[in-house]
C-alpha atoms as a PDB file:
ATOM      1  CA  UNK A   1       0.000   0.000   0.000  1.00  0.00           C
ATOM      2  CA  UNK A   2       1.405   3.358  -1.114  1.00  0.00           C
ATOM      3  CA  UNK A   3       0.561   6.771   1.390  1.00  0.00           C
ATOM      4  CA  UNK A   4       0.419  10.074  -0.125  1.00  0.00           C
ATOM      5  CA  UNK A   5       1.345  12.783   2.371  1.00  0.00           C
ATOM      6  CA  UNK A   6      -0.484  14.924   0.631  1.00  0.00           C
ATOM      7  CA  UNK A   7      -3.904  12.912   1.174  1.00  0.00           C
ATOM      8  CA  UNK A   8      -5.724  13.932   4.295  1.00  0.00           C
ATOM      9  CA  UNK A   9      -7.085  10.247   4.841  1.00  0.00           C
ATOM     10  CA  UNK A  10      -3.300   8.827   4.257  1.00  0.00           C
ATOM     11  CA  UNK A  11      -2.403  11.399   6.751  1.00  0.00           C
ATOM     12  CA  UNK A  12      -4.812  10.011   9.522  1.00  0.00           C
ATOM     13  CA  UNK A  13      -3.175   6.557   8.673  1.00  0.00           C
ATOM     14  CA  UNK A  14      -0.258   7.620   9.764  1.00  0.00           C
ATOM     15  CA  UNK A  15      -1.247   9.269  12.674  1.00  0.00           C
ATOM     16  CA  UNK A  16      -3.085   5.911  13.850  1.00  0.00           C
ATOM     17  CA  UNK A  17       0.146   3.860  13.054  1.00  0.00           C
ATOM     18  CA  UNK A  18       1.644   1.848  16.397  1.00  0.00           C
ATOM     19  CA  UNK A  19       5.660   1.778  15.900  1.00  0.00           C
ATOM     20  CA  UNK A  20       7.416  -0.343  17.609  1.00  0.00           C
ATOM     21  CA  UNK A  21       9.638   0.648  20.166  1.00  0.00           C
ATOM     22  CA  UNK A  22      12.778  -1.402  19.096  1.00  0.00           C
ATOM     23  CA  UNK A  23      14.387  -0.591  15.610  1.00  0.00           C
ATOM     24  CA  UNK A  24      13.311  -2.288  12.677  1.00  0.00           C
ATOM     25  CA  UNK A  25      16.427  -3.135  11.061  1.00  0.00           C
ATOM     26  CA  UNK A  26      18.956  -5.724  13.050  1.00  0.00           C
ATOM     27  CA  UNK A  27      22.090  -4.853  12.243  1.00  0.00           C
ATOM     28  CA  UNK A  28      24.307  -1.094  12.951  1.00  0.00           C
ATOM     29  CA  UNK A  29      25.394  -1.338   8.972  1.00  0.00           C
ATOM     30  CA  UNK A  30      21.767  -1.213   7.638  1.00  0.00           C
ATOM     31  CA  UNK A  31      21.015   1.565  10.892  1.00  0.00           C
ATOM     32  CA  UNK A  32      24.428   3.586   9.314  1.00  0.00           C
ATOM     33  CA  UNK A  33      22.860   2.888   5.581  1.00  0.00           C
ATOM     34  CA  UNK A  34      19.301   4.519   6.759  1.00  0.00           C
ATOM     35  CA  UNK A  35      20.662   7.413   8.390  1.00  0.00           C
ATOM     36  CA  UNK A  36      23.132   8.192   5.460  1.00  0.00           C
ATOM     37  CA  UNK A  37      19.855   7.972   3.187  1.00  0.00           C
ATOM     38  CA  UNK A  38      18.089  10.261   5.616  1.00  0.00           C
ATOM     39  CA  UNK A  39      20.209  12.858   5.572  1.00  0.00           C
ATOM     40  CA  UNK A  40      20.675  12.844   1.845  1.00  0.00           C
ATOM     41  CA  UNK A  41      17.021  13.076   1.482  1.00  0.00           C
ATOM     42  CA  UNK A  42      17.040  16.561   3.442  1.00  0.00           C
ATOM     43  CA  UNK A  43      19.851  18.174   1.867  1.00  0.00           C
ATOM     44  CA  UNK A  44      18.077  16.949  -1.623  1.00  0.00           C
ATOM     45  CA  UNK A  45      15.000  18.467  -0.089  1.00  0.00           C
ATOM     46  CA  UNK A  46      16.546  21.453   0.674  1.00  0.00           C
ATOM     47  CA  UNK A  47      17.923  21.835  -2.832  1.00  0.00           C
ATOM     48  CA  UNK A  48      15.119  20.622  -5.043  1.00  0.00           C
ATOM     49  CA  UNK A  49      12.308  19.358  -3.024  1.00  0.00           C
ATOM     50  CA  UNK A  50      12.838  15.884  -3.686  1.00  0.00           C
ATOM     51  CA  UNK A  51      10.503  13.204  -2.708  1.00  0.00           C
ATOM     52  CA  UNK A  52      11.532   9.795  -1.454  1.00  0.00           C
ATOM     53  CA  UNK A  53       9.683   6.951  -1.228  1.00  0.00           C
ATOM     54  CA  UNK A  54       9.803   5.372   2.841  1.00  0.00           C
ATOM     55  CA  UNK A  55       9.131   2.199   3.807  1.00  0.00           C
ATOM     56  CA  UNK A  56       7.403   2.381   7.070  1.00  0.00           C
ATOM     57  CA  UNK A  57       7.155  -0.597   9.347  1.00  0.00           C
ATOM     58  CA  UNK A  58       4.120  -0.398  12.940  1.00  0.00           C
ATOM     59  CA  UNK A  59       3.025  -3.059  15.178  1.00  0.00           C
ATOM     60  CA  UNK A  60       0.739  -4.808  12.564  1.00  0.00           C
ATOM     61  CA  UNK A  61       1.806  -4.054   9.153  1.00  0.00           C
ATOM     62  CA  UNK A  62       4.420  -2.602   6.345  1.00  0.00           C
ATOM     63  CA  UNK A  63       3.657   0.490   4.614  1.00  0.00           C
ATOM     64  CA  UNK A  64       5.226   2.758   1.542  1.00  0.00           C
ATOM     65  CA  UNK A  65       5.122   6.422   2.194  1.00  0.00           C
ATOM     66  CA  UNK A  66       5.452   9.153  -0.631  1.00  0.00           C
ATOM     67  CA  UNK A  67       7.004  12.516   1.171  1.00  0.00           C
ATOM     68  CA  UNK A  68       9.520  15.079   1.619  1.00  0.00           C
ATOM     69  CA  UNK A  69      12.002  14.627   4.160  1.00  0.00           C
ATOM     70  CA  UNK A  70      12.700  18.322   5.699  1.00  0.00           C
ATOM     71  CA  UNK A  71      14.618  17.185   8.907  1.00  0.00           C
ATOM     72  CA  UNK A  72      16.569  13.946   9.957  1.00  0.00           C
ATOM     73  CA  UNK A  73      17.461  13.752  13.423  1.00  0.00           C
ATOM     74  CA  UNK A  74      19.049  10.569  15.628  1.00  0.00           C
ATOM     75  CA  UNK A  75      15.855   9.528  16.444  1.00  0.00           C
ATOM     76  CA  UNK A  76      12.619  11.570  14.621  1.00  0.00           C
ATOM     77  CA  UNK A  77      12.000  12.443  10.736  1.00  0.00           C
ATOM     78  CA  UNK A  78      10.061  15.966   9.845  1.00  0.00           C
ATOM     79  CA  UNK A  79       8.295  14.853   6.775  1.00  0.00           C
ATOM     80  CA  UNK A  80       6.138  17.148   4.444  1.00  0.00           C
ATOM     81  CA  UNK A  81       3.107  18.965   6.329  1.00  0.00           C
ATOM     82  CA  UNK A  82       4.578  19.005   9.487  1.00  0.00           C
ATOM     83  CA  UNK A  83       4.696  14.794  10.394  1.00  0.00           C
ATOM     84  CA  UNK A  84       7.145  13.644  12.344  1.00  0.00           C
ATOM     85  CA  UNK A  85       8.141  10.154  12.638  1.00  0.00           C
ATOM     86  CA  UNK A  86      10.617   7.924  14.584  1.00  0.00           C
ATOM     87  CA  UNK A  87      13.786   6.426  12.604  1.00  0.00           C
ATOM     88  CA  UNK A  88      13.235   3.131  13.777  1.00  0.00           C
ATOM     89  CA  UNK A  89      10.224   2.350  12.207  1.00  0.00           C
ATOM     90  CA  UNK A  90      11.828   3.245   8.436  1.00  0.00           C
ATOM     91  CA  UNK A  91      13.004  -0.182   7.231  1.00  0.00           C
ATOM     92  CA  UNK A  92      14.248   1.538   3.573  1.00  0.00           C
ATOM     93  CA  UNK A  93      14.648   5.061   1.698  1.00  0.00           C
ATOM     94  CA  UNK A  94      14.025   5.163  -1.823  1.00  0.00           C
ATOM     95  CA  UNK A  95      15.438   7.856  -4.192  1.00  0.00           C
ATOM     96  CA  UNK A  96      12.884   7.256  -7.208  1.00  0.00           C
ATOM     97  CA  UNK A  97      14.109   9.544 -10.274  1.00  0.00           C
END
């Protein structure tokens, strides 16, 4: 399923999403990849205002989210419209051209 942070019902999705509390990827390589990604994805913003693609893992299910990324932090992401989420439920960043 693909989210559109632009959609107001795809918005209240997200807002009902459970995360977990423990990270979603196992090992400190993939953590290092993601945050690398993250960061690129705000200076890109900040440049061109570049989407990425984010896939989003909760308690009960995987999701793909379509946003800007305007802040990455250790452990929350400001995304487009003012949503914040935590790293550790973002299992990949995707660049798409």
């Amino acid at each position: 399923m693909m989210l559109n942070i632009h959609s107001r019902y795809d918005l209240d999705t997200i807002a009902r999403m459970v995360f977990k509390t423990q990270d979603v990827l196992n090992s400190e390589k993939e953590r290092i990849r993601r945050s690398a990604s993250l960061l690129k994805a705000a200076v890109l913003d900040s440049l061109n205002k570049v989407e990425v693609i984010l896939t989003l893992e909760d308690k009960e299910t995987q999701m793909k989210l379509r946003s800007r990324i305007i802040a990455a932090g250790n452990n929350r992401v400001m995304l487009d419209k003012g949503v914040s989420i935590p790293v550790q439920c973002i299992v990949n960043v995707e660049f798409p051209n």
